[in-house]
Protein backbone atom coordinates (compact mmCIF):
# COMPACT_ATOMS: atom_id res chain seq x y z
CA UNK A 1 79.28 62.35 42.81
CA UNK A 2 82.61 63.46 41.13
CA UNK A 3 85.35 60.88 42.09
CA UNK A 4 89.32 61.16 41.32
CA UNK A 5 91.87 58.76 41.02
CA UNK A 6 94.95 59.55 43.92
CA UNK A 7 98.32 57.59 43.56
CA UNK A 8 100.68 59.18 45.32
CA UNK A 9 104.30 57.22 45.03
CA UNK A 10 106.66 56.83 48.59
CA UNK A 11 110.33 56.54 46.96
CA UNK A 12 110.65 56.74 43.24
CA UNK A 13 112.43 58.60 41.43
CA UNK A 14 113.31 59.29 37.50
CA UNK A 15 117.26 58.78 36.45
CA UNK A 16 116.91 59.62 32.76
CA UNK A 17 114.07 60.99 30.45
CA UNK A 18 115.40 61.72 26.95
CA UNK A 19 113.86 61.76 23.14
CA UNK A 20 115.21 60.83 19.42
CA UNK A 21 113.82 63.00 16.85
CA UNK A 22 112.79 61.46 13.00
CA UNK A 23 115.17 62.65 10.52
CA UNK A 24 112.42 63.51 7.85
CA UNK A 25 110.99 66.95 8.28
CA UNK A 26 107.74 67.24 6.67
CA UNK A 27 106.33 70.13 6.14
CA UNK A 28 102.45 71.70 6.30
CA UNK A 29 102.71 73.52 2.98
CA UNK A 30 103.76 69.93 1.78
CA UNK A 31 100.86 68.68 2.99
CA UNK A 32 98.33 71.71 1.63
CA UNK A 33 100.24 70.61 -1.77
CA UNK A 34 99.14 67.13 -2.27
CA UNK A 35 95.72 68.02 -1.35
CA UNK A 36 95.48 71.31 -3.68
CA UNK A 37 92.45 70.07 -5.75
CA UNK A 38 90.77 68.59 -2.83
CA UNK A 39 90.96 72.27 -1.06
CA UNK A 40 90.02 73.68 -4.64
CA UNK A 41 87.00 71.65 -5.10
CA UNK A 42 85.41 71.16 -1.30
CA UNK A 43 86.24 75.08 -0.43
CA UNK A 44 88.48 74.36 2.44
CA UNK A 45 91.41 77.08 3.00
CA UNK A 46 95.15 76.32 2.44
CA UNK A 47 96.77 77.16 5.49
CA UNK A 48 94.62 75.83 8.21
CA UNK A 49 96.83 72.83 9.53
CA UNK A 50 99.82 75.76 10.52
CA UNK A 51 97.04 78.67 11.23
CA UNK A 52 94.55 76.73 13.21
CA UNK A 53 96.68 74.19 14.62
CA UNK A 54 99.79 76.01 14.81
CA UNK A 55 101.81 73.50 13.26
CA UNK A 56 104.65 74.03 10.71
CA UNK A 57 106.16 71.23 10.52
CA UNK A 58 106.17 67.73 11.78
CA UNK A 59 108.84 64.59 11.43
CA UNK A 60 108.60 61.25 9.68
CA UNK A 61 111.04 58.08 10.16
CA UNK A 62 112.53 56.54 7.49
CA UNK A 63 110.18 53.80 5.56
CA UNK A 64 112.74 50.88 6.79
CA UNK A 65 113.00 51.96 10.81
CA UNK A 66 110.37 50.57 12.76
CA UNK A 67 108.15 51.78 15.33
CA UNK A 68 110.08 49.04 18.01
CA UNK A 69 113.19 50.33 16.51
CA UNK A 70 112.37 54.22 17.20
CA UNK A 71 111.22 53.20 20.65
CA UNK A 72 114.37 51.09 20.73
CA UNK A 73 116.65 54.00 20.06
CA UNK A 74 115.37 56.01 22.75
CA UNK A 75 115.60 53.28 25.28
CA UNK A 76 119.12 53.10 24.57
CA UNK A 77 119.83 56.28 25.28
CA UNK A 78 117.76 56.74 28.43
CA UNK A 79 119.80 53.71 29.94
CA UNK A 80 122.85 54.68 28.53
CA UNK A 81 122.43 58.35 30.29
CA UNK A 82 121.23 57.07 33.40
CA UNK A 83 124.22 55.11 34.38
CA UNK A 84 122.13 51.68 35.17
CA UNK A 85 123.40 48.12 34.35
CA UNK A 86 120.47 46.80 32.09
CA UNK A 87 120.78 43.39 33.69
CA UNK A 88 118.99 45.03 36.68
CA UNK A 89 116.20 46.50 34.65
CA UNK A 90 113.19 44.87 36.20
CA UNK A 91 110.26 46.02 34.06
CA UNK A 92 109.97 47.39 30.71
CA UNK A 93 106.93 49.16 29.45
CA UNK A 94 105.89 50.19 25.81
CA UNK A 95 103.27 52.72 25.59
CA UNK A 96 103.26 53.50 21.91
CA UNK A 97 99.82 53.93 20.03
CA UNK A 98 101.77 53.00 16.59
CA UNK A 99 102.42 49.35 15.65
CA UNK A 100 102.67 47.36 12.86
CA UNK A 101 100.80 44.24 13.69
CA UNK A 102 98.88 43.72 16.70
CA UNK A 103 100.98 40.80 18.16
CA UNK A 104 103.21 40.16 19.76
CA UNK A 105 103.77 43.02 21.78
CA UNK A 106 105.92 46.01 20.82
CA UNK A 107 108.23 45.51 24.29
CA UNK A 108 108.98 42.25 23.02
CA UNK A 109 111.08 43.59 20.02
CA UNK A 110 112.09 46.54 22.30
CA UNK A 111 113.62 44.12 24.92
CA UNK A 112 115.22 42.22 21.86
CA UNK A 113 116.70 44.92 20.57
CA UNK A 114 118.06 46.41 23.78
CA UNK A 115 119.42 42.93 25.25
CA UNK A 116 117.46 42.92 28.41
CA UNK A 117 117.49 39.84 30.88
CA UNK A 118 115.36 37.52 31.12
CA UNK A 119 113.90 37.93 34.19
CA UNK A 120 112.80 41.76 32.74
CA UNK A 121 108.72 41.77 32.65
CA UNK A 122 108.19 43.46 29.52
CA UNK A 123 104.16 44.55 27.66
CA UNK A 124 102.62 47.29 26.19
CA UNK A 125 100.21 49.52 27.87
CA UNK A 126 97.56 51.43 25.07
CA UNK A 127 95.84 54.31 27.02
CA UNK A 128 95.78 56.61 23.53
CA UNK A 129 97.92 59.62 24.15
CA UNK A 130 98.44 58.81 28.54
CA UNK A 131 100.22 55.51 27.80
CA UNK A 132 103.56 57.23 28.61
CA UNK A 133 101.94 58.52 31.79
CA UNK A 134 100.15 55.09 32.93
CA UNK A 135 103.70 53.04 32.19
CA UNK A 136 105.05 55.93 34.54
CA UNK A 137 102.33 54.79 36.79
CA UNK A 138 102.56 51.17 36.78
CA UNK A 139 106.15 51.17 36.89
CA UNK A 140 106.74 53.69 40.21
CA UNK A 141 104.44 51.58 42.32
CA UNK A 142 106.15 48.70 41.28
CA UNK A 143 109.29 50.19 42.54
CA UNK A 144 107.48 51.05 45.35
CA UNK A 145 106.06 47.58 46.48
CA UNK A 146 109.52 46.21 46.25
CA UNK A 147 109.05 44.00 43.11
CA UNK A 148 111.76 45.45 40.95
CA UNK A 149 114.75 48.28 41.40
CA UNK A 150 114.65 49.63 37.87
CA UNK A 151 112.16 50.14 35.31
CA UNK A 152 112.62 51.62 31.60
CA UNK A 153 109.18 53.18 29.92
CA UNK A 154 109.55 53.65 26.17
CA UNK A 155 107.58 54.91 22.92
CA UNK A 156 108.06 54.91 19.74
CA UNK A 157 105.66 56.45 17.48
CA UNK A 158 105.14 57.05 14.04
CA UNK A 159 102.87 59.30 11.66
CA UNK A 160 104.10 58.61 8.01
CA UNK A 161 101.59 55.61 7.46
CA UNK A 162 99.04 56.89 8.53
CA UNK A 163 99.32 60.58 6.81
CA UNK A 164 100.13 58.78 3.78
CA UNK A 165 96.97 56.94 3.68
CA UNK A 166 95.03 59.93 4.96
CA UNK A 167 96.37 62.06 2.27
CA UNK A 168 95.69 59.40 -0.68
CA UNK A 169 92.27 59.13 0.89
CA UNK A 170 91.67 62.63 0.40
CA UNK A 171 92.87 63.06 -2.84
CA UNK A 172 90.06 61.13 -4.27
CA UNK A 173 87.40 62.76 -6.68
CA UNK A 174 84.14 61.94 -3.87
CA UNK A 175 86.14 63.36 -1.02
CA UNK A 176 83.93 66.33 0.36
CA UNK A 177 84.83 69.44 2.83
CA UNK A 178 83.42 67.07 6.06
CA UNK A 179 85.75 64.58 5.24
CA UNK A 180 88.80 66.55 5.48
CA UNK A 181 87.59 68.03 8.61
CA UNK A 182 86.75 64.11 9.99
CA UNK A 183 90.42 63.60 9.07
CA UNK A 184 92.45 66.74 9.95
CA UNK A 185 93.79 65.53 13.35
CA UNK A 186 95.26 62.89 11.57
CA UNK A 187 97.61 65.37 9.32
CA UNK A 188 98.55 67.50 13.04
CA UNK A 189 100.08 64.02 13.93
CA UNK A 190 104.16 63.65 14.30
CA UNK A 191 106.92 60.98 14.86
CA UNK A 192 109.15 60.88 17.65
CA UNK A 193 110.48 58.23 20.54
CA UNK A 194 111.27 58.93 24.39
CA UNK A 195 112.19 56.84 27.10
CA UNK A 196 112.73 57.01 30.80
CA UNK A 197 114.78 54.99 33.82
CA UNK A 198 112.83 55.16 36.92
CA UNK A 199 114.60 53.88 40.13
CA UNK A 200 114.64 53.97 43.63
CA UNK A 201 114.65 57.21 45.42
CA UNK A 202 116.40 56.05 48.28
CA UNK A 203 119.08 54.13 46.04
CA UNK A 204 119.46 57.75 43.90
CA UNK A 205 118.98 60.76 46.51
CA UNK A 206 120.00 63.13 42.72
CA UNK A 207 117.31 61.69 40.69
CA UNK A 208 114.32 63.58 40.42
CA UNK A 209 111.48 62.64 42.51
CA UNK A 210 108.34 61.27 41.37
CA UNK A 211 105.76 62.43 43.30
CA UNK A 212 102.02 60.87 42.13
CA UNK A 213 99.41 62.59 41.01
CA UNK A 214 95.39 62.26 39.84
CA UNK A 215 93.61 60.95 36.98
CA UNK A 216 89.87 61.28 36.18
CA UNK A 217 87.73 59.67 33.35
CA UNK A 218 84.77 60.67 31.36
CA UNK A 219 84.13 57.27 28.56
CA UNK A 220 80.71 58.29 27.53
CA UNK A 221 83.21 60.25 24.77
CA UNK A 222 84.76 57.14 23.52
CA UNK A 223 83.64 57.75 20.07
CA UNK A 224 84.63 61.51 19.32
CA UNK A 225 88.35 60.25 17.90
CA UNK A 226 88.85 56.60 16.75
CA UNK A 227 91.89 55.42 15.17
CA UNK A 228 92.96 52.39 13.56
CA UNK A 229 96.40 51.17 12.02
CA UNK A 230 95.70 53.81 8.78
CA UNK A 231 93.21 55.71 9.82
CA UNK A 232 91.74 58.32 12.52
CA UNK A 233 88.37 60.15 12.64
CA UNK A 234 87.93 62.70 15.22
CA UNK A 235 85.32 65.30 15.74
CA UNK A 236 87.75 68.07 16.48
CA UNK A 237 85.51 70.85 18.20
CA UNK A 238 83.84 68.49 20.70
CA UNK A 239 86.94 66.41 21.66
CA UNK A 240 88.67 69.74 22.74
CA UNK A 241 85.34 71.18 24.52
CA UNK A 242 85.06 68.00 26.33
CA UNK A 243 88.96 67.28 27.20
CA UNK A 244 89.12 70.42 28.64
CA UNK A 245 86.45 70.12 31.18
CA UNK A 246 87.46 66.94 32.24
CA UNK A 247 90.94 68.39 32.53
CA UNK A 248 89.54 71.18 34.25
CA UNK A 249 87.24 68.77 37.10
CA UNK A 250 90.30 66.92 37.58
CA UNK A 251 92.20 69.73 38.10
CA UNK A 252 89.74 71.58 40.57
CA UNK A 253 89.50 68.06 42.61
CA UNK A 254 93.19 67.50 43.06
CA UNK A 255 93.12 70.31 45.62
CA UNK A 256 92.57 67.76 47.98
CA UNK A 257 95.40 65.97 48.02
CA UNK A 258 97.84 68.50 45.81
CA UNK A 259 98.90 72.11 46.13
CA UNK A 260 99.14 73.14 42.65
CA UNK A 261 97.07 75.88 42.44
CA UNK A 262 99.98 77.67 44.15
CA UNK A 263 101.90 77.55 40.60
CA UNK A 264 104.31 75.38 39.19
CA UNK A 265 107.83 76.11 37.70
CA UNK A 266 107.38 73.96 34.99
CA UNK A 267 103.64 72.26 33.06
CA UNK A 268 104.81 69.84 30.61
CA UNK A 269 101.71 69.34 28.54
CA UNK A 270 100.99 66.91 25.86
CA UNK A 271 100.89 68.80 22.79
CA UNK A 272 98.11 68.89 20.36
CA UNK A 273 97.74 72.21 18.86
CA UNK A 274 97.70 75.80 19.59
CA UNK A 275 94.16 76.56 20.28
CA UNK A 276 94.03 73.75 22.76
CA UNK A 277 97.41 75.20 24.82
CA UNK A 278 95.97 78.29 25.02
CA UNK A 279 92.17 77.52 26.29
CA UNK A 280 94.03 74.69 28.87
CA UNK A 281 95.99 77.53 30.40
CA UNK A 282 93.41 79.97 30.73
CA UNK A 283 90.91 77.08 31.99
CA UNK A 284 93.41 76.24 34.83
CA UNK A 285 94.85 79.98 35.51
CA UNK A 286 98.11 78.44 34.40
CA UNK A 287 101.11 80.68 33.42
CA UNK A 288 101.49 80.45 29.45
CA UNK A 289 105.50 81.01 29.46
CA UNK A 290 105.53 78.14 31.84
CA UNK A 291 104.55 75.66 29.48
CA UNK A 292 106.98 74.62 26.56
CA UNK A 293 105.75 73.81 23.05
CA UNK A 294 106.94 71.43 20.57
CA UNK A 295 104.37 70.46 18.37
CA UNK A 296 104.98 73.36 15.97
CA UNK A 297 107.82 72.17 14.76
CA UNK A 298 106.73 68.04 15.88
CA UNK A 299 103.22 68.06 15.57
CA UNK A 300 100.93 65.68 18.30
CA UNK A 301 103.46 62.89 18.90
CA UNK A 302 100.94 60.75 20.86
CA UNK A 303 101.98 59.15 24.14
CA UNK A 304 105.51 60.49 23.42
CA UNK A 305 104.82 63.91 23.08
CA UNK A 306 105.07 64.24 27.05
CA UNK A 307 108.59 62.64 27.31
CA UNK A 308 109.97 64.61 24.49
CA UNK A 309 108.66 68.02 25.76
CA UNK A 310 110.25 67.07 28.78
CA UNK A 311 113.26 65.71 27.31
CA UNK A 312 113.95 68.91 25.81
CA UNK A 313 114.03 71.10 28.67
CA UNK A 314 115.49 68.79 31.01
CA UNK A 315 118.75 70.45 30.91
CA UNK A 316 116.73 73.92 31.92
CA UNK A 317 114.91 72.91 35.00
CA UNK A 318 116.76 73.62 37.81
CA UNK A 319 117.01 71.34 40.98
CA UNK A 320 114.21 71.41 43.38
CA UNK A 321 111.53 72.94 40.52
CA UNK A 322 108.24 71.23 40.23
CA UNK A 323 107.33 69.81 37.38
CA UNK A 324 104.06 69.21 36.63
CA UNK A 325 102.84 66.62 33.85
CA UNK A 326 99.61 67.15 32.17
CA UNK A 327 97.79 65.00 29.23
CA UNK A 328 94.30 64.30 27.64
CA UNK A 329 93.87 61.24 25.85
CA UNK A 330 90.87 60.12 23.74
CA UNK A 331 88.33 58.06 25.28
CA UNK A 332 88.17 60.36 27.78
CA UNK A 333 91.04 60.23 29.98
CA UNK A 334 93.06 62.86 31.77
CA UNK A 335 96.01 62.62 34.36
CA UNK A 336 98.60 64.64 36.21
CA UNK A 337 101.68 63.60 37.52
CA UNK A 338 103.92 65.70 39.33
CA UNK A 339 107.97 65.47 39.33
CA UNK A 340 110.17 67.49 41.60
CA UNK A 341 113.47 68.03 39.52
């Protein structure tokens, strides 16, 4: 028997959802350049990071800003935008996949950094590329049992490390053409931070409504991308087959509880690559033009990439549109959440 996950939240709403770009822009063709006699010798094409994956360019943070700093800067912003006096920040929640040791937590330099009182619960939640989503999660029904007024969600992520090892990996002399492939979702990867205030819907009749949504897991595919501090390994053609039929059971089993097969104004999907945006939308009968890219010019920024997307078209969505949420993290694990702007 097929079972979903329901939340469905009674008064929450989101104040503020905003995203700081990394400065460095680095390129694919820089990429294809450091790895010229690795291509030459194993056979694999120039080119197919931006032809297969559809990505030009993605960003980098400067070697001496952190990953708590990045997620630091965006917090700042979010609260600064939404109007809300931090000292009434209840909860914060870091959902960033990068870090730079693995204690203590990343919300602990976050809530440093941002001056946060005491009485502000504040850990990280690691759910691979959903974290953003689950913090959402977490954080609206705490608003909704009454434990705190305001929460703040953050994420800071980084890809420099990581492509920097991966590329100095595959520069060695033994490096062969399944190697590369084992690796290439690694070099699609991009740096980026986003943050959102969520409040009260009662308190904030303008802010936009957080409405719940569904989430379904499939972990027997726990093993098709594993990632460490420097490293990932993915097998690229089955993760995408099998994230997009879980995506797609979820999807066909939140009819239930959810009218969105009647079309949304907006799908804010976590971005990966080219050839999975297209297959999603034709899997779920969704409207391409309805769904906004970034990582062409970002790349797969992780938990973050959802925030960002939506960050960046925030100012486009007009009042009373529905926004729908969509991601697929490794491990399996898919989700939906649905906003009404």
């Amino acid at each position: 028997m097929t079972e979903i996950s329901v939340v469905t939240h009674r008064d929450v709403g989101m104040l503020a959802v905003q995203a700081v770009e990394a400065p460095e822009v680095i390129t694919s063709t820089w990429i294809d350049e450091q790895l010229v006699e690795t291509y030459e010798r194993t056979g694999v094409k120039p080119g197919t990071l931006e032809q297969l994956a559809g990505i030009q360019t993605r960003r980098w943070w400067p070697r001496d800003v952190t990953f708590e700093q990045a997620a630091a800067k965006a917090g700042r912003v979010a609260i600064d935008i939404s109007g809300v006096d931090p000292e009434r920040i209840g909860m914060l929640i870091s959902t960033s996949v990068s870090k730079h040791h693995l204690e203590p937590s990343v919300a602990c330099a976050v809530h440093y950094e941002l001056e946060l009182p005491t009485g502000c619960l504040n850990f990280d939640v690691g759910n691979a590329c959903l974290g953003f989503m689950n913090g959402m999660q977490i954080a609206a029904t705490a608003i909704d049992s009454g434990a705190i007024d305001y929460a703040l969600v953050v994420d800071g992520e980084g890809s420099r490390p990581v492509q920097e090892a991966t590329i100095a990996r595959l520069q060695q002399p033994t490096t062969e053409a399944a190697d590369v492939y084992a690796e290439f979702a690694s070099l699609t990867l991009g740096s980026g931070a986003a943050a959102a205030v969520l409040c009260r819907q009662s308190d904030h009749p303008d802010a936009h409504r957080v409405i719940g949504g569904v989430a379904m897991a499939n972990t027997q595919h726990n093993k098709l991308c594993v990632g460490d501090l420097d490293r990932m390994q993915t097998d690229t053609h089955e993760l995408l087959l099998a994230g997009l039929d879980l995506g797609e059971t979820a999807w066909k089993h939140a009819g239930h509880d959810f009218d969105w097969e009647v079309g949304m104004d907006w799908y804010i999907a976590h971005q990966i690559s080219q050839v999975h945006t297209k297959l999603m939308s034709e899997r779920l009968s969704v409207d391409p033009d309805r769904i906004p890219l970034t990582f062409p010019h970002l790349g797969n920024v992780g938990p973050a990439a959802i925030p960002i997307t939506l960050a960046g078209v925030a100012d486009q969505i007009e009042v009373g549109e529905r926004v729908l949420c969509m991601g697929i993290g490794s491990g399996l694990n898919t989700s939906y959440t649905e906003i009404v702007w």
